[in-house]
PDB file of N, CA and C in Angstrom:
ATOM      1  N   UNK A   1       0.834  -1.188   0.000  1.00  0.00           N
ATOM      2  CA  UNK A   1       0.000   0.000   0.000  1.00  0.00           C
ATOM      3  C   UNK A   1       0.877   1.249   0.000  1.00  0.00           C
ATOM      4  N   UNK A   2       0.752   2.365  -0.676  1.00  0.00           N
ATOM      5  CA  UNK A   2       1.355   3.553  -0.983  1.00  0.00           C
ATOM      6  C   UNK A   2       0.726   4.444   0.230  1.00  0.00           C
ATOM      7  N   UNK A   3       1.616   5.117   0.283  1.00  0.00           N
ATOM      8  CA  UNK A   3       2.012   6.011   1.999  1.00  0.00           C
ATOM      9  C   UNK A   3       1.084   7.304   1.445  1.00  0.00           C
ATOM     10  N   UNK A   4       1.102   8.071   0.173  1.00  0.00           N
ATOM     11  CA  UNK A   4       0.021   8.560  -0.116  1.00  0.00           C
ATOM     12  C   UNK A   4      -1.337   8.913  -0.471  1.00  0.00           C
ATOM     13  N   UNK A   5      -1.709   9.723  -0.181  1.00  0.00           N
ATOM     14  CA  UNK A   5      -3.500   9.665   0.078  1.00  0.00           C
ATOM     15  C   UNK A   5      -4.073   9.810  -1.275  1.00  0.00           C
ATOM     16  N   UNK A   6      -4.543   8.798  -1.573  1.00  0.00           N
ATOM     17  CA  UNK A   6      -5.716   9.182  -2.832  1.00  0.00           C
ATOM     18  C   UNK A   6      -6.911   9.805  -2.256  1.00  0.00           C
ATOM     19  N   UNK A   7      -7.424  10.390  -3.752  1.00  0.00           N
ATOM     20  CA  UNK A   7      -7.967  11.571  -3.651  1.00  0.00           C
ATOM     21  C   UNK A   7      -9.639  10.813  -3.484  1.00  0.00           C
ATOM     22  N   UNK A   8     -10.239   9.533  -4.260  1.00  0.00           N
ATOM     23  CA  UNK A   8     -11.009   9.161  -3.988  1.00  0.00           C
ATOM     24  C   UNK A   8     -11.599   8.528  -2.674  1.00  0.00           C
ATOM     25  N   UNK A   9     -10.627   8.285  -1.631  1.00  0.00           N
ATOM     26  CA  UNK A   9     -10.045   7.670  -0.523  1.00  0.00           C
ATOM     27  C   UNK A   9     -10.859   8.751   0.528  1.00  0.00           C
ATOM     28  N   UNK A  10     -10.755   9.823   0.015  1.00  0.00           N
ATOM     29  CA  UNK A  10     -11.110  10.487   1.081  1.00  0.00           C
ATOM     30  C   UNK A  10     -12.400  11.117   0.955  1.00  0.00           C
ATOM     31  N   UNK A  11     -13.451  11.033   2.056  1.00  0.00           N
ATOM     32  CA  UNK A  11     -14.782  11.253   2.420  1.00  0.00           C
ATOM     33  C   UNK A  11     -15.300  12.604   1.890  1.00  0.00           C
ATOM     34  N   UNK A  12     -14.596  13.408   2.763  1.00  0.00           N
ATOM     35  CA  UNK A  12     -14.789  14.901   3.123  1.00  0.00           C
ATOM     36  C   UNK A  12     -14.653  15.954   1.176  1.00  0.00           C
ATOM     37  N   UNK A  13     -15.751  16.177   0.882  1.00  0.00           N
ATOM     38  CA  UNK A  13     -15.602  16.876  -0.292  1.00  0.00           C
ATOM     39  C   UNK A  13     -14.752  18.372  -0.088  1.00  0.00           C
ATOM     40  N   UNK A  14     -14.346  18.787   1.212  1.00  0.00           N
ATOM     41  CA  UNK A  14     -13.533  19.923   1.104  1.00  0.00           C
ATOM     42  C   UNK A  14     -11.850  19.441   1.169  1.00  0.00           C
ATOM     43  N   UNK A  15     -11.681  18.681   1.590  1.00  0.00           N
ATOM     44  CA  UNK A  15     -10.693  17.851   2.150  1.00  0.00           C
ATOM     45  C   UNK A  15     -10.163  17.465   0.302  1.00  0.00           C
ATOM     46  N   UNK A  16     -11.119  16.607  -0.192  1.00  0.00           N
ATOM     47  CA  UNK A  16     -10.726  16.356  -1.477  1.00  0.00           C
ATOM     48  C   UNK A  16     -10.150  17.615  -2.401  1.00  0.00           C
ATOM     49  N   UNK A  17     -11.252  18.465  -2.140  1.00  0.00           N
ATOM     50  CA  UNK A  17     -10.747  19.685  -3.305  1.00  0.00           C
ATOM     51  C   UNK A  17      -9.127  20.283  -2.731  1.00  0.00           C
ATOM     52  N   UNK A  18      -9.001  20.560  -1.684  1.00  0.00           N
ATOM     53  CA  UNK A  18      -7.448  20.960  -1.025  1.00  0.00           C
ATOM     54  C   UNK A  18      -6.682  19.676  -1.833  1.00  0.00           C
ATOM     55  N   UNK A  19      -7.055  18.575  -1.876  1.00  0.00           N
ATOM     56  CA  UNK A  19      -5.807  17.505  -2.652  1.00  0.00           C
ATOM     57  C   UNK A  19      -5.339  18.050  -4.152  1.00  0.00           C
ATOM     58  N   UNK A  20      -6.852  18.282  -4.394  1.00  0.00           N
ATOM     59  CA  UNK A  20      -6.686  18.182  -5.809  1.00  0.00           C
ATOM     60  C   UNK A  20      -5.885  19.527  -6.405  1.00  0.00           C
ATOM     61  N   UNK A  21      -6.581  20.959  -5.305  1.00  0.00           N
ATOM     62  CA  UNK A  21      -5.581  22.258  -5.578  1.00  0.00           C
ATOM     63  C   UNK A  21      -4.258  21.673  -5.778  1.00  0.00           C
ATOM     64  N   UNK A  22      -3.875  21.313  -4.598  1.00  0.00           N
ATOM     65  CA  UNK A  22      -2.316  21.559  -4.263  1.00  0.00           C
ATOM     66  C   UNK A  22      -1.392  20.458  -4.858  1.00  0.00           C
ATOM     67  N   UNK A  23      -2.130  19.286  -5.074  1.00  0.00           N
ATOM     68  CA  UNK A  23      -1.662  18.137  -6.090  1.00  0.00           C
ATOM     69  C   UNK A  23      -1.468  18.600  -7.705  1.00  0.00           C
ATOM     70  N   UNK A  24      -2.322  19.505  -8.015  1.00  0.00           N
ATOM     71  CA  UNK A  24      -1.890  19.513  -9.407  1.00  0.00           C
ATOM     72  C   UNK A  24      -0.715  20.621  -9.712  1.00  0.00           C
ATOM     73  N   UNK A  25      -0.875  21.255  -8.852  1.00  0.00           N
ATOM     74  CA  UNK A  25       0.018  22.604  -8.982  1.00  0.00           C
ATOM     75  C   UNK A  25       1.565  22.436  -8.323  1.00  0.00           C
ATOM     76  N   UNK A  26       1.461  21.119  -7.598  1.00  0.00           N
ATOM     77  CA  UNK A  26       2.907  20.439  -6.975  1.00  0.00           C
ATOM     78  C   UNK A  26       3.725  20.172  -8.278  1.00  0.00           C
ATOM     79  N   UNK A  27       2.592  18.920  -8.932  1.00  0.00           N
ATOM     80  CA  UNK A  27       2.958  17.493  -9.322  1.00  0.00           C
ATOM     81  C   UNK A  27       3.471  18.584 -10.994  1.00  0.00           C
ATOM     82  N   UNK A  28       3.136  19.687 -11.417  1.00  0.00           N
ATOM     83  CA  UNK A  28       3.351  19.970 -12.659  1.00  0.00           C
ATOM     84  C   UNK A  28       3.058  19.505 -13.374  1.00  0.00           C
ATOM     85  N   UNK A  29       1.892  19.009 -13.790  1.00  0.00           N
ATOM     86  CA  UNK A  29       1.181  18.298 -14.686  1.00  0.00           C
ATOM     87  C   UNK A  29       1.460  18.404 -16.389  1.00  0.00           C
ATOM     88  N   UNK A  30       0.719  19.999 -16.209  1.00  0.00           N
ATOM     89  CA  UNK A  30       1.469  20.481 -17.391  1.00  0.00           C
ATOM     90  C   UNK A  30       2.356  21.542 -17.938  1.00  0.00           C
ATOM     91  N   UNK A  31       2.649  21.858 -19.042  1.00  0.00           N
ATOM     92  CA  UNK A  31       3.648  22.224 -18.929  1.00  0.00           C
ATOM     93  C   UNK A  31       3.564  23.944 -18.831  1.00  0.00           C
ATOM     94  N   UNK A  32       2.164  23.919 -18.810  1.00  0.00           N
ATOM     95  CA  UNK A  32       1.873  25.734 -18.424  1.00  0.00           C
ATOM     96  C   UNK A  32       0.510  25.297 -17.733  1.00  0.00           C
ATOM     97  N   UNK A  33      -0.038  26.570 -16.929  1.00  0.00           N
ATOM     98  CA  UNK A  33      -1.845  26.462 -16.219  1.00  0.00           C
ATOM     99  C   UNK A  33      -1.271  25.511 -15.082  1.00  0.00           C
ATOM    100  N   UNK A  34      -0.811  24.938 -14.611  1.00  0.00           N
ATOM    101  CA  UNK A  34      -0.546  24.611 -13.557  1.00  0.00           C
ATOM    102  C   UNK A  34      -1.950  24.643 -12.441  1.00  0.00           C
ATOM    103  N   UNK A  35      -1.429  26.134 -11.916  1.00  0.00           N
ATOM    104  CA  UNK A  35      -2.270  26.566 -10.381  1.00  0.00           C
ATOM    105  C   UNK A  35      -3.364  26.535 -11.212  1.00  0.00           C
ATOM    106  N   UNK A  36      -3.661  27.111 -12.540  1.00  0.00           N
ATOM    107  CA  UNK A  36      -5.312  27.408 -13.289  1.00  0.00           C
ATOM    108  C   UNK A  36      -6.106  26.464 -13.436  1.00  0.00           C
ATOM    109  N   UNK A  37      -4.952  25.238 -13.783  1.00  0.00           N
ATOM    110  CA  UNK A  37      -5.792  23.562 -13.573  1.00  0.00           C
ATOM    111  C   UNK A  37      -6.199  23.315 -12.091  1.00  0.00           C
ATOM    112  N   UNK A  38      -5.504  23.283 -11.376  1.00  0.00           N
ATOM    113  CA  UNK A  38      -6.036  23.097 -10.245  1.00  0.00           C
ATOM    114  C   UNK A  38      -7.362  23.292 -10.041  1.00  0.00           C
ATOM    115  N   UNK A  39      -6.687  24.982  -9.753  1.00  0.00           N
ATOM    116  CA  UNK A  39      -8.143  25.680  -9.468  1.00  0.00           C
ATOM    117  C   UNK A  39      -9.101  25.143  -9.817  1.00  0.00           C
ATOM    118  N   UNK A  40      -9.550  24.781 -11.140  1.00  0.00           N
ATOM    119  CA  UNK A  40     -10.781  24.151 -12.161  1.00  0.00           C
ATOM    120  C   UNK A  40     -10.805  22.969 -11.699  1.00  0.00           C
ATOM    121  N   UNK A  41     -10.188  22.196 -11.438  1.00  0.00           N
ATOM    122  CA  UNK A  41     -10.685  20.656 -11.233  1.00  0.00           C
ATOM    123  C   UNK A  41     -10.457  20.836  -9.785  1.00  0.00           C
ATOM    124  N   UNK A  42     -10.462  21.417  -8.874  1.00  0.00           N
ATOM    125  CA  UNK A  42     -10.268  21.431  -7.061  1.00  0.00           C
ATOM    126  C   UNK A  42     -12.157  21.807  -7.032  1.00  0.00           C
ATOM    127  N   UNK A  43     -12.823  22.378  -8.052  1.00  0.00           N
ATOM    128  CA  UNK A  43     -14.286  22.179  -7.866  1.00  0.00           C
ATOM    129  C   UNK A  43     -15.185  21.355  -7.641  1.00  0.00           C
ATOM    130  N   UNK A  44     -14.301  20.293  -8.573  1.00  0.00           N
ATOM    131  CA  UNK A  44     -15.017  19.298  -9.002  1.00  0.00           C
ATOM    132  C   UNK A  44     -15.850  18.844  -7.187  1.00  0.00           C
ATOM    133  N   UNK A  45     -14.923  17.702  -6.752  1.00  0.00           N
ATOM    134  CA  UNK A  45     -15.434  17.612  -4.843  1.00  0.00           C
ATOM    135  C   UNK A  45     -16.936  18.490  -4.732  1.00  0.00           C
ATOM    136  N   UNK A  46     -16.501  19.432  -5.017  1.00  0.00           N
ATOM    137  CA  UNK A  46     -17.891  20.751  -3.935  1.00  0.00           C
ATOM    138  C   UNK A  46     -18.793  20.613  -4.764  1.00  0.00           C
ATOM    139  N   UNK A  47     -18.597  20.832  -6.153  1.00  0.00           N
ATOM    140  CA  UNK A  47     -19.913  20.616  -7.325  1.00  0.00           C
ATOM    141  C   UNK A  47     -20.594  19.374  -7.215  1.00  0.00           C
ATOM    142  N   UNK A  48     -19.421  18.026  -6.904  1.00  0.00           N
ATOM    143  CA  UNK A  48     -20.617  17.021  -6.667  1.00  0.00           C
ATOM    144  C   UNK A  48     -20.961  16.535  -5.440  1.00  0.00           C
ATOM    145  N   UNK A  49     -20.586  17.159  -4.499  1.00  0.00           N
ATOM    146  CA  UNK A  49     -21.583  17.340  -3.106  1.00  0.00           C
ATOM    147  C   UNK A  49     -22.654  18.432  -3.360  1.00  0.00           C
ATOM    148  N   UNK A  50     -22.711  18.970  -3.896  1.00  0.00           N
ATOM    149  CA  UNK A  50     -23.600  20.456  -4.290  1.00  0.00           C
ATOM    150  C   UNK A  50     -23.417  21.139  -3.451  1.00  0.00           C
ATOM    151  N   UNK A  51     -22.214  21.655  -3.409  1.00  0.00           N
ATOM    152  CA  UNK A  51     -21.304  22.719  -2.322  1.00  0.00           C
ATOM    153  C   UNK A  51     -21.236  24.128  -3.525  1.00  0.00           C
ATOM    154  N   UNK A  52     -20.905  24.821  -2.967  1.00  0.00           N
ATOM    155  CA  UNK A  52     -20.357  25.878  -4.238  1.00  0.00           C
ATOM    156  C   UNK A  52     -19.055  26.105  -4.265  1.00  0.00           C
ATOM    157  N   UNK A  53     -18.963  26.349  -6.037  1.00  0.00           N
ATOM    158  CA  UNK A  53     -17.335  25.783  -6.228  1.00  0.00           C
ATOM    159  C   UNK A  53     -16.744  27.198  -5.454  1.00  0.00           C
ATOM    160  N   UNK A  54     -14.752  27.068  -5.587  1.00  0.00           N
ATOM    161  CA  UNK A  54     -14.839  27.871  -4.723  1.00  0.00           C
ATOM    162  C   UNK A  54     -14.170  29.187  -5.958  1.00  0.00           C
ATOM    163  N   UNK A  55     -13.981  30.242  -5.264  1.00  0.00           N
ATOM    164  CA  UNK A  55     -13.679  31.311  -5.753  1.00  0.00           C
ATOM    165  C   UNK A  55     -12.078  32.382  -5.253  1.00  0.00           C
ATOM    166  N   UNK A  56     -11.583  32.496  -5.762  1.00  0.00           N
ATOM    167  CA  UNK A  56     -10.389  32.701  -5.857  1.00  0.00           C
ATOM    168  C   UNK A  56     -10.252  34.682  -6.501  1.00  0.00           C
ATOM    169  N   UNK A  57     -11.535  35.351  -6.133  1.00  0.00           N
ATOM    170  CA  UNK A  57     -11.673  36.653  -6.744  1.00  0.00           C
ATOM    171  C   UNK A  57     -10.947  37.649  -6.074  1.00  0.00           C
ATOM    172  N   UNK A  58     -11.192  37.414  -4.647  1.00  0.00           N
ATOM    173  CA  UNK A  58     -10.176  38.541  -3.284  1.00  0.00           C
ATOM    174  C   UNK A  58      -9.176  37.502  -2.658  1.00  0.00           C
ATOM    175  N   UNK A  59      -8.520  37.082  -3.438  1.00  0.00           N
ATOM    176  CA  UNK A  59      -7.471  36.627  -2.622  1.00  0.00           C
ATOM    177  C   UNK A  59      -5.839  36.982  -3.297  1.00  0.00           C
ATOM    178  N   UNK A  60      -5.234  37.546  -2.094  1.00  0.00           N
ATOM    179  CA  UNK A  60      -4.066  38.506  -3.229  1.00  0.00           C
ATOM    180  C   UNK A  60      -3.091  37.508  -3.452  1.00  0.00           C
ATOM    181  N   UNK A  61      -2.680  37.464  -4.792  1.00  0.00           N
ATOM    182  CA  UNK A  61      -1.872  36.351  -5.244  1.00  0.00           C
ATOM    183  C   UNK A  61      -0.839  35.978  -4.669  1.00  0.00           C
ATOM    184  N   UNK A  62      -0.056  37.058  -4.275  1.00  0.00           N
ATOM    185  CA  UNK A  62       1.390  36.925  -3.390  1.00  0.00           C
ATOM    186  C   UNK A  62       0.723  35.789  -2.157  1.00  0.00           C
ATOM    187  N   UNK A  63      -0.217  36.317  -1.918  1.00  0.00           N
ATOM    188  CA  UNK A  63      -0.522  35.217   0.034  1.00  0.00           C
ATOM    189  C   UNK A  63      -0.942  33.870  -0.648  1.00  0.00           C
ATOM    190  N   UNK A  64      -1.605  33.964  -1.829  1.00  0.00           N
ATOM    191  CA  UNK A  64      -1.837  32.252  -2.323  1.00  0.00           C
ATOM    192  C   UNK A  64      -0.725  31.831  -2.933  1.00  0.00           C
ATOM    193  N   UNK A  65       0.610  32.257  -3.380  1.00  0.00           N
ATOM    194  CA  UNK A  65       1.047  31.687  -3.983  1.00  0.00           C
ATOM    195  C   UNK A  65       2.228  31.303  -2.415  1.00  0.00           C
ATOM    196  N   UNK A  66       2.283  32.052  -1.699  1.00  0.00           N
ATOM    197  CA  UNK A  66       3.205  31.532  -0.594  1.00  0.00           C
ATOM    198  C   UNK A  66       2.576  30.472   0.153  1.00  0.00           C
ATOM    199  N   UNK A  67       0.880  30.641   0.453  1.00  0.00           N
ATOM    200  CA  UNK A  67       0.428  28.932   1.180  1.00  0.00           C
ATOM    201  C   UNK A  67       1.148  28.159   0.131  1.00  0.00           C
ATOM    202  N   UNK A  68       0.664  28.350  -1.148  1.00  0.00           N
ATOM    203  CA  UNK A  68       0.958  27.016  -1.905  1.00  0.00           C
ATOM    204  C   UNK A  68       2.268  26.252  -1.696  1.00  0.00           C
ATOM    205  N   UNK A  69       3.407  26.757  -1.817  1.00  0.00           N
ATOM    206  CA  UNK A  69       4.789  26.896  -1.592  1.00  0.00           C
ATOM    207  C   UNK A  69       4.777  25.892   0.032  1.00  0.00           C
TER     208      UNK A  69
END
């Protein structure tokens, strides 16, 4: 068994979307959009709990890009 957490593994639809942010924007998926992929698929979780996706409008980039880090 692998020491890391899959994303289906876990219950909590907010819990999931934090994987999926910070997993895609780690892992470098691709080779540009990075954090923008994230963002877009870190919805997914909340949309299918019927949560609302989340929003990223007032948050100043410098402080999100240092959590991320």
């Amino acid at each position: 068994m692998c020491c890391s957490p899959r994303v289906n593994d876990e219950p909590d639809p907010f819990n999931r979307s934090l994987m999926l942010l910070t997993g895609v924007a780690y892992l470098q998926a691709f080779a540009d959009c990075n954090k923008r992929a994230g963002r877009v698929i870190a919805n997914l979780p909340l949309l299918q709990a019927s949560l609302p996706p989340l929003s990223f409008v007032t948050v100043d980039k410098e402080a999100y890009t240092r959590g991320l880090l």
